[in-house]
N, C-alpha and C. Protein backbone atom coordinates (compact mmCIF):
# COMPACT_ATOMS: atom_id res chain seq x y z
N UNK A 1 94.11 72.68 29.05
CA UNK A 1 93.26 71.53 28.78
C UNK A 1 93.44 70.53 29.91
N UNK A 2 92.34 69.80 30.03
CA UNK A 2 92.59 68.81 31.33
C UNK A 2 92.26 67.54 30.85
N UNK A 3 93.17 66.10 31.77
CA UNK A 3 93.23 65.37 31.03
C UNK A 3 92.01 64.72 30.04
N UNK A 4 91.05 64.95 30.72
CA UNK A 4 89.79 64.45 30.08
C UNK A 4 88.90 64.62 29.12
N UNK A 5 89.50 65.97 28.97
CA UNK A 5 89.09 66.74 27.62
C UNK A 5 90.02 66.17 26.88
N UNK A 6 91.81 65.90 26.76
CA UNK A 6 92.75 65.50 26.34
C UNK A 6 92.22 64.33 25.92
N UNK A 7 91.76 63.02 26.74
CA UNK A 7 91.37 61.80 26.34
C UNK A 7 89.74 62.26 25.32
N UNK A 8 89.35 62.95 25.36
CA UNK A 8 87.97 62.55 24.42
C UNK A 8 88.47 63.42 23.18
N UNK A 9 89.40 64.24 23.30
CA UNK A 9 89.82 64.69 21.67
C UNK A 9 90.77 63.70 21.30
N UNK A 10 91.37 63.15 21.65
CA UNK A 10 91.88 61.52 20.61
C UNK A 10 91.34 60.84 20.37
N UNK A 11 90.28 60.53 21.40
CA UNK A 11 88.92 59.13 20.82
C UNK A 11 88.59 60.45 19.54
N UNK A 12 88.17 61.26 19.84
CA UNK A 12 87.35 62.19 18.71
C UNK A 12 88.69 61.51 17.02
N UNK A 13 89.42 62.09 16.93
CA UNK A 13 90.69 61.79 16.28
C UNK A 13 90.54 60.20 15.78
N UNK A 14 90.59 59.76 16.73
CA UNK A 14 90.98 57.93 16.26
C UNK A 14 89.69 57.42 15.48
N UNK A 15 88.76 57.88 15.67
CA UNK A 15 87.36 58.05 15.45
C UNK A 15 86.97 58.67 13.89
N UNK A 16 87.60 59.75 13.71
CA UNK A 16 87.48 60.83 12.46
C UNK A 16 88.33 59.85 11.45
N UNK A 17 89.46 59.14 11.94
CA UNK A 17 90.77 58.74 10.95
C UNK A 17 90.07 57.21 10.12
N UNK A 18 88.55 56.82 10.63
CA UNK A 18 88.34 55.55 10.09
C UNK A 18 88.78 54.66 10.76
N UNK A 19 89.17 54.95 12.00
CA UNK A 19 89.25 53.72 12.78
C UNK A 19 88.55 53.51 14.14
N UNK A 20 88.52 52.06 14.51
CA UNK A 20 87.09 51.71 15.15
C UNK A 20 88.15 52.09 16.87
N UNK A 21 87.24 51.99 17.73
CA UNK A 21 88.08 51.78 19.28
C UNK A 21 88.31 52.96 19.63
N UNK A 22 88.32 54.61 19.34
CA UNK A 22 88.56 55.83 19.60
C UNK A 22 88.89 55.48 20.92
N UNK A 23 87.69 55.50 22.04
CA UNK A 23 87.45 55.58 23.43
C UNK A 23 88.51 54.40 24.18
N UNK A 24 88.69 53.05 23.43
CA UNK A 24 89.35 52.57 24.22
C UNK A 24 91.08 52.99 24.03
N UNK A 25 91.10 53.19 22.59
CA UNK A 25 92.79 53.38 22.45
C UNK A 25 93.06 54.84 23.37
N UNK A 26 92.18 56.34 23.17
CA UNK A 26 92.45 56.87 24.18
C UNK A 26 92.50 56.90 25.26
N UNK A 27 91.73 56.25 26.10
CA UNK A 27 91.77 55.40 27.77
C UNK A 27 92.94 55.39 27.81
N UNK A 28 93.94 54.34 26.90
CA UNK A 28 95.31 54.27 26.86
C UNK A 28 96.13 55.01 27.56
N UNK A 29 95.67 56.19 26.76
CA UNK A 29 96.77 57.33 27.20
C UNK A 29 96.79 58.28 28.57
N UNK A 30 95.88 57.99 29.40
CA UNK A 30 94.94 58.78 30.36
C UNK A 30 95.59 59.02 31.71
N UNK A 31 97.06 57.77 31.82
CA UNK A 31 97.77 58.13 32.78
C UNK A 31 98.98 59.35 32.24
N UNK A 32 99.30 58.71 31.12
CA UNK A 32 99.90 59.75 30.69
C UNK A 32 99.79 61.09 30.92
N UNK A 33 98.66 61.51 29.74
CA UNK A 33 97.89 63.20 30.04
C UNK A 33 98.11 63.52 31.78
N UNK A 34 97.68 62.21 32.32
CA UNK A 34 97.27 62.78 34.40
C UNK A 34 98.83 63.34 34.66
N UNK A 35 100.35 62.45 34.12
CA UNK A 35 101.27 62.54 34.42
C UNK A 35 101.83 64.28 34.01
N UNK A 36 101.47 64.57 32.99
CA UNK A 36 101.95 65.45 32.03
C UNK A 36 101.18 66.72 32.93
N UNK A 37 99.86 66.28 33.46
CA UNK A 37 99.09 67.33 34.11
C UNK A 37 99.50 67.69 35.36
N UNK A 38 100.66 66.29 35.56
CA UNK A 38 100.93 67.10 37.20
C UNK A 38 101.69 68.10 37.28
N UNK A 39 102.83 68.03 36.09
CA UNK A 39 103.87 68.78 35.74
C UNK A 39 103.29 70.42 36.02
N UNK A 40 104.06 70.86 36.78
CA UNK A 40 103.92 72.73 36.79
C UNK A 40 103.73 73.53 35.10
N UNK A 41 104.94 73.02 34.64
CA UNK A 41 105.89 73.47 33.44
C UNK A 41 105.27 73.12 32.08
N UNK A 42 104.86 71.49 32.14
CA UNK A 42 104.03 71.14 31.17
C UNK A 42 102.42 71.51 30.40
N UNK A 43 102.54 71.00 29.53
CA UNK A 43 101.15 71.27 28.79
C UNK A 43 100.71 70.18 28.53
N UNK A 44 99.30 69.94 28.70
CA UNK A 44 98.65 68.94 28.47
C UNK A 44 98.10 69.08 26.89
N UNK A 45 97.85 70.06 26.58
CA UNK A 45 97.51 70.11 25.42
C UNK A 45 98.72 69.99 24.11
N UNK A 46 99.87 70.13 24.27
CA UNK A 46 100.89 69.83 23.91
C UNK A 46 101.05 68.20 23.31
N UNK A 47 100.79 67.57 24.20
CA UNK A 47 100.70 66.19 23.99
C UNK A 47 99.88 65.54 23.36
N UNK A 48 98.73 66.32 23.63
CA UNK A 48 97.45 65.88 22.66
C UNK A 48 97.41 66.59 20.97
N UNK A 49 97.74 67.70 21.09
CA UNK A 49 98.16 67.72 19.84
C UNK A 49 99.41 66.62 18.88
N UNK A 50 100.27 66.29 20.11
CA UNK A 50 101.74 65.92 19.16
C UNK A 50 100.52 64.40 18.59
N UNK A 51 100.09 63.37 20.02
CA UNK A 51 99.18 62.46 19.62
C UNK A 51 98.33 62.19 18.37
N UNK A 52 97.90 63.85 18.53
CA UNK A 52 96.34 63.93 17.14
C UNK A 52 97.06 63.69 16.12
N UNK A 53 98.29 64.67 15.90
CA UNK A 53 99.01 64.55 14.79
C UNK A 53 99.63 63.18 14.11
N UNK A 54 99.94 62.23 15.43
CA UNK A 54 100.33 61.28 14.89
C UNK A 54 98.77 60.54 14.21
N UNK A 55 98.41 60.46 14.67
CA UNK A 55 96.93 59.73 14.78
C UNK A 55 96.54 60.17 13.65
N UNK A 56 96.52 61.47 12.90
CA UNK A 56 95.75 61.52 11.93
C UNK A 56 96.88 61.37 10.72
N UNK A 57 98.37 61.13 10.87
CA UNK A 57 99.10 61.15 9.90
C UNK A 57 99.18 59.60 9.32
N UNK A 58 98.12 58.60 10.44
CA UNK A 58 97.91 56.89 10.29
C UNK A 58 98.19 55.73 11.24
N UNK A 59 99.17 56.84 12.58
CA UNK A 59 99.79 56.23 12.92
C UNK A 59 99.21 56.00 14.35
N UNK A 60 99.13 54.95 15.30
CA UNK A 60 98.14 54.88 16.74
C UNK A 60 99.23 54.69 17.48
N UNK A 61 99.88 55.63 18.30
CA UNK A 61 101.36 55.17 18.84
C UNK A 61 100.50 54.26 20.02
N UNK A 62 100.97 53.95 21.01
CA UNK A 62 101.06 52.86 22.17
C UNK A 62 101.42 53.89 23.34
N UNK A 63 100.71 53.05 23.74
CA UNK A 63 101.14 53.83 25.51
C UNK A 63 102.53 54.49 25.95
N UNK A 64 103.51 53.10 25.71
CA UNK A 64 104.70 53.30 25.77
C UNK A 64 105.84 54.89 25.16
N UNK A 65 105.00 54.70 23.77
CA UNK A 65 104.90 56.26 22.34
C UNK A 65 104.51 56.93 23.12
N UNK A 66 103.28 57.42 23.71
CA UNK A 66 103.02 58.28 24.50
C UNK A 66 103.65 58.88 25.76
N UNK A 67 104.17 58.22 26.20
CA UNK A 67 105.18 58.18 27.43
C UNK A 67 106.39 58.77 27.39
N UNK A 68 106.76 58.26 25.64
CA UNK A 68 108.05 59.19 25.18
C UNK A 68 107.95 60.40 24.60
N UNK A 69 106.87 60.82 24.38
CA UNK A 69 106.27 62.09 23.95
C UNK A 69 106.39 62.85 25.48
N UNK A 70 105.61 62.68 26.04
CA UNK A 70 105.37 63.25 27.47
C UNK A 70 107.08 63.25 28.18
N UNK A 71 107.83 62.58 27.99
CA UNK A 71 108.95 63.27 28.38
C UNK A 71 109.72 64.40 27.85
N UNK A 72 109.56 64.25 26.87
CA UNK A 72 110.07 65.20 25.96
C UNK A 72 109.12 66.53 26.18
N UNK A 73 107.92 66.47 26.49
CA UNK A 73 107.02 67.73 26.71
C UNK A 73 107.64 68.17 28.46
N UNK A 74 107.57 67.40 29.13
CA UNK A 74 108.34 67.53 30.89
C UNK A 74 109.58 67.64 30.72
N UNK A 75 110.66 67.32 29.77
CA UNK A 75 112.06 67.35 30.06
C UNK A 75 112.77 66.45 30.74
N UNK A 76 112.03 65.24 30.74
CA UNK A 76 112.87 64.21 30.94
C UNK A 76 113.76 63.53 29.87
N UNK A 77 115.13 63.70 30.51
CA UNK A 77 116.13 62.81 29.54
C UNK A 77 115.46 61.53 29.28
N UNK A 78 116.69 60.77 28.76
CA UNK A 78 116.47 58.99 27.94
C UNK A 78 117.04 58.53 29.16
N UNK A 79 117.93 58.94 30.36
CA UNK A 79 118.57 58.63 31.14
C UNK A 79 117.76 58.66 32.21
N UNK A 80 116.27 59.32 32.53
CA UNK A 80 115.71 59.31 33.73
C UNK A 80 116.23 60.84 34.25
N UNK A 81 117.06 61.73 33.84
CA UNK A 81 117.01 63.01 34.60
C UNK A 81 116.15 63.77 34.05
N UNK A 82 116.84 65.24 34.58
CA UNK A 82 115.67 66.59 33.70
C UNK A 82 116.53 66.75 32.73
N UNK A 83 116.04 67.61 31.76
CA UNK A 83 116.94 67.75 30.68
C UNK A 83 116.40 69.67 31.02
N UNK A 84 117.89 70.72 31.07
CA UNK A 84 117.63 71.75 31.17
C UNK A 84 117.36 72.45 29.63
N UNK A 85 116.78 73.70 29.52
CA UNK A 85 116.85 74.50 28.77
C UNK A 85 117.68 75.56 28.26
């Protein structure tokens, strides 16, 4: 998935859940997805699922939420390293 498909299935999501702003709260996330997309290793679609899920369970994480998702999908520690497998 590429980021842009990534950003219009959360507006789709934020959109379906009864709430207004889909397009702008996903914008939000759009560096993210780009970040997650540079990754070799990563999945972009990974993230957008963990997102949808939050999103449709009530919850609109924040950029910041997103950011900590996307490490955890790349393997970045809480410390700023990689975290191995």
């Amino acid at each position: 998935m590429e980021p842009e498909e990534a950003v219009r299935q959360i507006a789709h999501v934020v959109d379906a859940n009864g709430t207004d702003g889909g397009r702008r709260c996903a914008a939000g996330y759009r560096p993210v997805f780009d970040r997650v997309a540079d990754e070799p290793e990563a999945d972009v679609t990974e993230l957008a699922t963990a997102l949808s899920e939050e999103i449709a369970a009530g919850s609109r994480p924040d950029p910041a939420a997103a950011e900590r998702v996307a490490d955890r999908i790349v393997g970045v520690a809480a410390d700023g390293g990689r975290v191995d497998d």
